[in-house]
Protein backbone atom coordinates (compact mmCIF):
# COMPACT_ATOMS: atom_id res chain seq x y z
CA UNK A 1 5.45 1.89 17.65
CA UNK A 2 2.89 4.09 19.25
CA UNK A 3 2.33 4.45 22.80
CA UNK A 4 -0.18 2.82 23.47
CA UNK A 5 1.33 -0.28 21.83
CA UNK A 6 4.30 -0.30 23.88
CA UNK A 7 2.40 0.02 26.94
CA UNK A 8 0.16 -3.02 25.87
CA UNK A 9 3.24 -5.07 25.00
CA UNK A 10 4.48 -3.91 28.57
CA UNK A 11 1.68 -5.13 30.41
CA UNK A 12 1.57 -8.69 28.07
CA UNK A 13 4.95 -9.39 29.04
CA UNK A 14 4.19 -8.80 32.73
CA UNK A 15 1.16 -10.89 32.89
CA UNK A 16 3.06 -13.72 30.34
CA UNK A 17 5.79 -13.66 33.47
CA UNK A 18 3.28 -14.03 35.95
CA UNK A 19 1.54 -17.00 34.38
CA UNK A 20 4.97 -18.52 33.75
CA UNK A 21 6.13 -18.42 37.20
CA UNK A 22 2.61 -20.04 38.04
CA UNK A 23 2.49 -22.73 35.47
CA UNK A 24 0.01 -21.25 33.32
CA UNK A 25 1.84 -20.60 30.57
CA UNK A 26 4.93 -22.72 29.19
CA UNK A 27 7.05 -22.80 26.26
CA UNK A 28 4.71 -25.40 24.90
CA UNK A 29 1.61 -23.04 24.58
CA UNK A 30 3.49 -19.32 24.86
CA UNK A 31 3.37 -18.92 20.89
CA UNK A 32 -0.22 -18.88 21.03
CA UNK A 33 -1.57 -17.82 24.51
CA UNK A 34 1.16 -14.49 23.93
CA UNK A 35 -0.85 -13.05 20.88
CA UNK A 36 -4.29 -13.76 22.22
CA UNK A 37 -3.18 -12.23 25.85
CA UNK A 38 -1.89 -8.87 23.89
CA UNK A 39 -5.01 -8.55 21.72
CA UNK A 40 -7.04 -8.09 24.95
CA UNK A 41 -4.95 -5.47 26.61
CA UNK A 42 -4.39 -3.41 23.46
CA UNK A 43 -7.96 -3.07 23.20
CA UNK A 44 -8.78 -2.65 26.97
CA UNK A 45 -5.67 0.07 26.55
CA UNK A 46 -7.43 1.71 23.59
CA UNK A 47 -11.07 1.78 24.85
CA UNK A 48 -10.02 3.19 28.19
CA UNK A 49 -7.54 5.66 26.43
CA UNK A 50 -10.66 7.22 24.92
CA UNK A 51 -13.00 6.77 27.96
CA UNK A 52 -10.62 7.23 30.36
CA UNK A 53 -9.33 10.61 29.57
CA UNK A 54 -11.85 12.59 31.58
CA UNK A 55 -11.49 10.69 34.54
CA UNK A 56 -8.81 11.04 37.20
């Protein structure tokens, strides 16, 4: 798994825990909230990966 994967899948399961412990998200609706949740911050990881780098 590539870095930037793992740090997506990081984040996911951070955010997933947050919207847990605020009733967001429950076992009921996990399976498909988890995979729409990831597909955003893998690509928000990947565009500012590439338009980040300059910056700091």
């Amino acid at each position: 798994m590539d870095k930037e994967r793992k740090e997506a899948l990081q984040v996911t399961k951070e955010l997933v825990a947050k919207f847990i412990e605020t009733r967001n998200v429950s076992p009921g609706n996990f399976a498909e909230l988890f995979p729409a949740i990831f597909k955003v911050v893998y690509s928000t990881v990947r565009t500012e990966g590439t338009e980040g780098d300059d910056e700091a």
